[in-house]
C-alpha atoms as a PDB file:
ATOM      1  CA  UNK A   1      -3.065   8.370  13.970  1.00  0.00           C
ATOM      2  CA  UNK A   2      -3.455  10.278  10.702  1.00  0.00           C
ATOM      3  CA  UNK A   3      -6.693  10.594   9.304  1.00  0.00           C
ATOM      4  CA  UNK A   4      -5.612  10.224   5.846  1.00  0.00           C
ATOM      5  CA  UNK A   5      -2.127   9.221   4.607  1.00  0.00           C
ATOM      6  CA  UNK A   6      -1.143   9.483   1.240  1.00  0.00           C
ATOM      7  CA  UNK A   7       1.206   7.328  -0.619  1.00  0.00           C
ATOM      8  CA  UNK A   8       3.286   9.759  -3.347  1.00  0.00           C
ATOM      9  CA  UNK A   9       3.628  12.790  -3.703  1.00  0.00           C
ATOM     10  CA  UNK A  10       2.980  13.583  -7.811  1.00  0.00           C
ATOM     11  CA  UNK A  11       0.249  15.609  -8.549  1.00  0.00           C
ATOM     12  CA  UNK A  12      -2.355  12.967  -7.758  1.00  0.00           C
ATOM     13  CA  UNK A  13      -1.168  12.483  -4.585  1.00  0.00           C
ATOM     14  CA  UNK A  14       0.504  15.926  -3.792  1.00  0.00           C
ATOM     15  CA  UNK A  15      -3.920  17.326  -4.629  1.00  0.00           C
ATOM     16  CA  UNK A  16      -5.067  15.259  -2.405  1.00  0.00           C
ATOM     17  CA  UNK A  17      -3.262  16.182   0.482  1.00  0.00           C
ATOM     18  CA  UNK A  18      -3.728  19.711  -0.360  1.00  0.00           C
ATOM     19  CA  UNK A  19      -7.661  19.332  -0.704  1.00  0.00           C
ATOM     20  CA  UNK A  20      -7.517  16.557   3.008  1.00  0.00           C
ATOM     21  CA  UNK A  21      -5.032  19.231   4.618  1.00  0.00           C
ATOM     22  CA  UNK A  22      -7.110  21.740   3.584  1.00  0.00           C
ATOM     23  CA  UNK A  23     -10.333  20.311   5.155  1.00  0.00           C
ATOM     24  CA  UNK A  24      -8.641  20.297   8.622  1.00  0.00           C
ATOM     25  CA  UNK A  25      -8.013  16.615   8.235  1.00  0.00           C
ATOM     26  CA  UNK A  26      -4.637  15.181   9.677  1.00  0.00           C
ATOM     27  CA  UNK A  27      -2.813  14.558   6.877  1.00  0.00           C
ATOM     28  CA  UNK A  28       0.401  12.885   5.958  1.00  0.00           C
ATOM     29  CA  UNK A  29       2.444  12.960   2.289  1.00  0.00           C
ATOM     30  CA  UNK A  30       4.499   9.779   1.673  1.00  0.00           C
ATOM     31  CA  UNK A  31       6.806  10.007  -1.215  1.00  0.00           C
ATOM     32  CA  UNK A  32       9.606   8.319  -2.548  1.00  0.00           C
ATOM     33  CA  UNK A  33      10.990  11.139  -4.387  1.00  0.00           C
ATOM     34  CA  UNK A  34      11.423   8.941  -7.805  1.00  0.00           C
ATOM     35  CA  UNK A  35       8.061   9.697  -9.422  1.00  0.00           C
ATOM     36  CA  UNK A  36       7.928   9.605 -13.440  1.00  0.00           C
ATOM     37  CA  UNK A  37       6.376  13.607 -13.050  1.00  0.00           C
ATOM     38  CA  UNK A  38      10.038  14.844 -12.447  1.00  0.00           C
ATOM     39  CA  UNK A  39      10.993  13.983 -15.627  1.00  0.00           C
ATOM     40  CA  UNK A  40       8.754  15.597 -17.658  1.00  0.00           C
ATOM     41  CA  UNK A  41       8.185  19.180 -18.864  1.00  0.00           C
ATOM     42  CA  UNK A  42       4.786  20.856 -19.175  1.00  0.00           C
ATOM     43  CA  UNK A  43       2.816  22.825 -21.303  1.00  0.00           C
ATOM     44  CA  UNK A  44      -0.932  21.775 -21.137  1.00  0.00           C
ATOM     45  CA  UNK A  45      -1.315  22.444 -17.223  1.00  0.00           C
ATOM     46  CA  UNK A  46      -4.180  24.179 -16.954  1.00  0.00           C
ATOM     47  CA  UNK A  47      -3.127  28.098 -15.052  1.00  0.00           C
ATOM     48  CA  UNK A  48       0.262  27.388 -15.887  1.00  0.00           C
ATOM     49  CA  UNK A  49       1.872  28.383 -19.399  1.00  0.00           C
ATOM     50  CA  UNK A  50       4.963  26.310 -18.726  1.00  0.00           C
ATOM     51  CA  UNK A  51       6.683  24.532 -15.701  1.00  0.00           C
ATOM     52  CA  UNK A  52       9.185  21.540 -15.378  1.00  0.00           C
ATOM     53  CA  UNK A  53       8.402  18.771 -13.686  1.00  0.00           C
ATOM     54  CA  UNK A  54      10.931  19.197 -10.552  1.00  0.00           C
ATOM     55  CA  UNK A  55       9.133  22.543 -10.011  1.00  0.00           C
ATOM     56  CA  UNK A  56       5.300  21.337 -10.378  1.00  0.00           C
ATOM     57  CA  UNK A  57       6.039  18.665  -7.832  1.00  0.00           C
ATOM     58  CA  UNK A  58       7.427  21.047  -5.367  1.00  0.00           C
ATOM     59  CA  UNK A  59       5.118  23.484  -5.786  1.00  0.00           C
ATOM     60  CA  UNK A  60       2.521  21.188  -5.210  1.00  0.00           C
ATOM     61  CA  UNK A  61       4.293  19.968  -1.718  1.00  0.00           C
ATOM     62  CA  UNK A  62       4.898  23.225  -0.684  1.00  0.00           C
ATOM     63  CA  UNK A  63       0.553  23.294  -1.482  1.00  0.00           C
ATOM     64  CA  UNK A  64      -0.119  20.604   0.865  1.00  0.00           C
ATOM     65  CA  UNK A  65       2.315  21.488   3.207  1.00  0.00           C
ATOM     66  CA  UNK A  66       0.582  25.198   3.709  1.00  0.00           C
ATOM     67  CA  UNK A  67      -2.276  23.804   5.160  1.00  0.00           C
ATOM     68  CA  UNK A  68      -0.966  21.624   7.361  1.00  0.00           C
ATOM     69  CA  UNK A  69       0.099  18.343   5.866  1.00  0.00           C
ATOM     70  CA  UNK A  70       3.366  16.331   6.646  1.00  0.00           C
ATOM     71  CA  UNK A  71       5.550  15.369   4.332  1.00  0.00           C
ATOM     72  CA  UNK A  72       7.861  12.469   4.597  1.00  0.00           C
ATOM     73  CA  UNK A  73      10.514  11.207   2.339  1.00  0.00           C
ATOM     74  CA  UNK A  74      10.510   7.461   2.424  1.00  0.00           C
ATOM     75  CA  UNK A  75       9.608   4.334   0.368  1.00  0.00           C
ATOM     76  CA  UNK A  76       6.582   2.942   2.181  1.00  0.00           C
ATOM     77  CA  UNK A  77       7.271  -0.946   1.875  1.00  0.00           C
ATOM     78  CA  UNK A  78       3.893  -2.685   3.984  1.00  0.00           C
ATOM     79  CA  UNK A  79       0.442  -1.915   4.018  1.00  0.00           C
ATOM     80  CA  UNK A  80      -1.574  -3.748   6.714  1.00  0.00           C
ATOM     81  CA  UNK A  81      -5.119  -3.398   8.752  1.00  0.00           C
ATOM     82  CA  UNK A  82      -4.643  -2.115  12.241  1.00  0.00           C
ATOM     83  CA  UNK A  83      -7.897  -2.013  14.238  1.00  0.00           C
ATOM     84  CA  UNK A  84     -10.007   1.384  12.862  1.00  0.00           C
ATOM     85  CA  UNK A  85      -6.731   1.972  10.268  1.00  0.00           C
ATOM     86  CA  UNK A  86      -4.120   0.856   9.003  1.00  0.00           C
ATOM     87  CA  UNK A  87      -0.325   0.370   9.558  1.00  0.00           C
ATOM     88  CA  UNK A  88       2.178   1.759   6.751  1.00  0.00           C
ATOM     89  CA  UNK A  89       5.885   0.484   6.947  1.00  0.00           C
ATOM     90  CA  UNK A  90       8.675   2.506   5.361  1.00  0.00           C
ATOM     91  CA  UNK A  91      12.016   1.170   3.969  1.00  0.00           C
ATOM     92  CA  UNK A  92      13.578   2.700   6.915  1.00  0.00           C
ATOM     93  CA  UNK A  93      11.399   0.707   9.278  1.00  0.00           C
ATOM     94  CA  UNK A  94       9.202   3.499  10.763  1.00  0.00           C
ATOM     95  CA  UNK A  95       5.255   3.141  10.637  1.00  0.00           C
ATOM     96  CA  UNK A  96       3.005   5.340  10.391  1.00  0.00           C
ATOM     97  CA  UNK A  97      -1.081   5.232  11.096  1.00  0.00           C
ATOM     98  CA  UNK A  98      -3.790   6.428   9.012  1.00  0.00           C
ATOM     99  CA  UNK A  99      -7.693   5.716   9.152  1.00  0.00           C
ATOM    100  CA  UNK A 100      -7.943   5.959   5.508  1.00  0.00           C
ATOM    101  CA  UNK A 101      -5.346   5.425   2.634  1.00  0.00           C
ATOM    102  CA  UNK A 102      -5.311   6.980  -0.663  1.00  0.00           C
ATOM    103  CA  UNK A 103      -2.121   5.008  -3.267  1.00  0.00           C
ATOM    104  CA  UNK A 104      -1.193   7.220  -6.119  1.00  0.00           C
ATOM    105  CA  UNK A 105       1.772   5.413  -6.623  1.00  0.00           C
ATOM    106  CA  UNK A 106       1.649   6.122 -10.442  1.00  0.00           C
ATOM    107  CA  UNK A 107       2.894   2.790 -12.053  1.00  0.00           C
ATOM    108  CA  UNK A 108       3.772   1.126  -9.407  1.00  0.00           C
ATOM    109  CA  UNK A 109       0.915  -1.252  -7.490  1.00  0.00           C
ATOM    110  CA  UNK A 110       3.687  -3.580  -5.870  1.00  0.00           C
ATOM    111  CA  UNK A 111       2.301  -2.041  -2.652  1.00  0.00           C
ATOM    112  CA  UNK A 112      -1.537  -2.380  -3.162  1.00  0.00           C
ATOM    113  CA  UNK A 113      -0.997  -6.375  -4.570  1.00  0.00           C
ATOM    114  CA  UNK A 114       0.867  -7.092  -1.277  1.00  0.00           C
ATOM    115  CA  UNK A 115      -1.904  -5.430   0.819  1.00  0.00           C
ATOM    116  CA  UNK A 116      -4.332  -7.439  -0.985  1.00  0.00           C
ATOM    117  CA  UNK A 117      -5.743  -4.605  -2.736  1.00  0.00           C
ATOM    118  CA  UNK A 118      -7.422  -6.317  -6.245  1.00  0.00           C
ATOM    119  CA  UNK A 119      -5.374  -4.937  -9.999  1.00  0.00           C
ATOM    120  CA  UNK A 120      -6.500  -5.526 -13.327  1.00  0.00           C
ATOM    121  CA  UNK A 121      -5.100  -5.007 -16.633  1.00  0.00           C
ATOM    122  CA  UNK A 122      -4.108  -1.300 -17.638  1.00  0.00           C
ATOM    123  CA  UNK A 123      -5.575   0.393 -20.559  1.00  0.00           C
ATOM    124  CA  UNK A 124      -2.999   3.381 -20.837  1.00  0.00           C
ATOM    125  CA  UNK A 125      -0.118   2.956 -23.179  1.00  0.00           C
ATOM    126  CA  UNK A 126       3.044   1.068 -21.127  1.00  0.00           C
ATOM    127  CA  UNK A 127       0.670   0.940 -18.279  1.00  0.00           C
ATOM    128  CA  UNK A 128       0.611  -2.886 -17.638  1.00  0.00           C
ATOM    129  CA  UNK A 129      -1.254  -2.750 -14.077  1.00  0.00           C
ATOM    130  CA  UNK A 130      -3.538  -0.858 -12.189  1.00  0.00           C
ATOM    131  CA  UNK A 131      -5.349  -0.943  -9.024  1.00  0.00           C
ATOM    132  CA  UNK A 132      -9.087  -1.931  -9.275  1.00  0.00           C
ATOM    133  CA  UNK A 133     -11.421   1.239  -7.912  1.00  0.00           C
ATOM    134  CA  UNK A 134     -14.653   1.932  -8.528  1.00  0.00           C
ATOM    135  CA  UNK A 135     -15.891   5.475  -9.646  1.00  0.00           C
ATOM    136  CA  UNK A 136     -15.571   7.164  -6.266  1.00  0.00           C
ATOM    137  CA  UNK A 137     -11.742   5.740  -5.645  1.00  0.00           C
ATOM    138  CA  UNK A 138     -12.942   2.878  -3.396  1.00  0.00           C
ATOM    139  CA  UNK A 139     -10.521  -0.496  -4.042  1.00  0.00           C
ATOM    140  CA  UNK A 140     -11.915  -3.530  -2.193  1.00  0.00           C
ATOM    141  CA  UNK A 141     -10.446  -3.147   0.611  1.00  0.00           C
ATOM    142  CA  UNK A 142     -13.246  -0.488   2.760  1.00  0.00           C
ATOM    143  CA  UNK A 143     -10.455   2.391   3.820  1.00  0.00           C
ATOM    144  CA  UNK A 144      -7.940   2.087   1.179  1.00  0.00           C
ATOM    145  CA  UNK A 145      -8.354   4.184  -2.007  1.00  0.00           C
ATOM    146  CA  UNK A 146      -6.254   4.831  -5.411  1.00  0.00           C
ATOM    147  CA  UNK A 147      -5.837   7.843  -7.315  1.00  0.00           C
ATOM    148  CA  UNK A 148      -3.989   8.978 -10.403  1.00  0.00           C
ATOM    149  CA  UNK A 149      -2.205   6.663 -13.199  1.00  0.00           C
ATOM    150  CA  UNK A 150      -2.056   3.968 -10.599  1.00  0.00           C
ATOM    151  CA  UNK A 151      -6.000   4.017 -10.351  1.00  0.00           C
ATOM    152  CA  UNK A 152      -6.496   3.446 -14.166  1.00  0.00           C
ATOM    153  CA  UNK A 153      -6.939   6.925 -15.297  1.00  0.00           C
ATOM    154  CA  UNK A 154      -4.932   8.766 -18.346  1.00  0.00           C
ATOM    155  CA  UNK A 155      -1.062   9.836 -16.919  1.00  0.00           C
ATOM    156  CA  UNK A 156      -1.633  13.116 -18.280  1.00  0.00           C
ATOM    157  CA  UNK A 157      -0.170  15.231 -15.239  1.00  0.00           C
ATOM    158  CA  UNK A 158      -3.572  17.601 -15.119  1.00  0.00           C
ATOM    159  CA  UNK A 159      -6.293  14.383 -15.105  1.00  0.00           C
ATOM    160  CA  UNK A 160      -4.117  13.002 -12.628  1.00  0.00           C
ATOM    161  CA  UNK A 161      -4.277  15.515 -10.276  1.00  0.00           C
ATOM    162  CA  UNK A 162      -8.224  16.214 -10.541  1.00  0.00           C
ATOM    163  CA  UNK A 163      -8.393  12.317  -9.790  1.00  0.00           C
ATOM    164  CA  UNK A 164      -6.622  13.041  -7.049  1.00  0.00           C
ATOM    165  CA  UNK A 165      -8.333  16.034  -5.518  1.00  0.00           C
ATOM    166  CA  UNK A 166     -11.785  13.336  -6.338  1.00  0.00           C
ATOM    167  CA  UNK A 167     -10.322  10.952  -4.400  1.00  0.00           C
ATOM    168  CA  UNK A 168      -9.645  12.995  -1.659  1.00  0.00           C
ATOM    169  CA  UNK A 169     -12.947  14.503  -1.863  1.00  0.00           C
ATOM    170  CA  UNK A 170     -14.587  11.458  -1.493  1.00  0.00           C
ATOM    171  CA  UNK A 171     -12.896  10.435   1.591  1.00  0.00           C
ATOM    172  CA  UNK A 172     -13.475  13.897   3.764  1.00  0.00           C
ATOM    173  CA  UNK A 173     -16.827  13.174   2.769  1.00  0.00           C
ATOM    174  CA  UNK A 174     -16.948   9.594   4.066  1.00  0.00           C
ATOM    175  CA  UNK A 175     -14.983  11.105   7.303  1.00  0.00           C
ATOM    176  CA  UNK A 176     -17.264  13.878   7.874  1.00  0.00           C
ATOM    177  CA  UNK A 177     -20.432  12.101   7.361  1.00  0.00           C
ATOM    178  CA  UNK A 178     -22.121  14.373   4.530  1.00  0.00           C
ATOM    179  CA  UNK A 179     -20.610  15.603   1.270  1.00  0.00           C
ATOM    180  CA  UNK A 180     -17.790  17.780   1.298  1.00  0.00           C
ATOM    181  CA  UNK A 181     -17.403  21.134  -0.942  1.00  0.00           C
ATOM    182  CA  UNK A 182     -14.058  22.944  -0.874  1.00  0.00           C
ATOM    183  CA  UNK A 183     -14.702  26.305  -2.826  1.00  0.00           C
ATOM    184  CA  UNK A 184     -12.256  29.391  -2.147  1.00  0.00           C
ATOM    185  CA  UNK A 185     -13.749  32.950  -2.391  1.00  0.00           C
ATOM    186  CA  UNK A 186     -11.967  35.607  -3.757  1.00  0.00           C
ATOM    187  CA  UNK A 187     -11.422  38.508  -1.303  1.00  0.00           C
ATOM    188  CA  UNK A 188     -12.259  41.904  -2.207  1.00  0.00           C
END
């Protein structure tokens, strides 16, 4: 069993497997590889002056992946409690455990209605639905968070991923019993 699995791999989701992986937490990267971040080109990424969006997703797998994360290309299709975790189901019919689940799913919360995971209204332009959190990432149901577009915050590609490293945050603090600070020191 995981500790944390991920569902896709954008720059929400892609940060926070980095910042779980990075912890020392088990880690696993679900993605779909049909994210709306592909598409795009990008300017206004903070540290970079310009990247395309085939190349920021990649180089944030490759992120995650260098400390330990697993990535897996499928199209999780279920969501469902499993004693102390939950179950995920892909398209291909292999399952996967996790104690804790972060979605960041970007605009698509097919996934979190049918787990029974609460949506409201979206505010962001062509954003109709979102997953319900509450400032931490928390949905209602106690192991399964959101992050990203999907979780009701702007789809700017930067804010995104910030929500996602939050997110992430916020569960390797709830797994390690005290809060967690990840802070890298240069070397001389």
């Amino acid at each position: 069993m995981y500790e944390i699995a991920v569902i896709g791999a954008g720059p929400a989701g892609a940060s926070a497997a980095l910042f779980a992986a990075k912890a020392g937490k088990t880690t696993l990267l679900i993605d779909n590889d049909k994210g709306m971040t592909r598409r795009g080109w990008y300017e206004n990424f903070y540290g970079i002056s310009e990247i395309g969006g085939p190349d920021l997703v990649e180089t944030g797998h490759k992120q995650a992946l260098k400390f330990g994360a697993e990535l897996v290309t499928e199209q999780a299709v279920g969501l469902t409690r499993s004693g102390n975790g939950f179950v995920i189901e892909s398209e291909s019919g292999a399952t996967y455990e996790a104690q804790h689940v972060i979605l960041a799913t970007g605009v698509l919360t097919d996934l979190a209605a049918k787990a029974g995971v609460e949506t409201k209204d979206g505010t962001e332009p062509r954003i109709k639905t979102v997953v319900a959190v509450n400032a931490e990432g928390r949905t209602n149901i106690p192991g399964i968070w959101a992050a990203g577009t999907v979780a009701g915050v702007s789809v700017h590609a930067i804010i995104t991923a910030g929500d996602g490293a939050k997110v992430a945050i916020n569960v390797i603090s709830e797994l390690n019993g005290a809060r967690y600070v990840d802070h890298d020191v240069l070397k001389a």
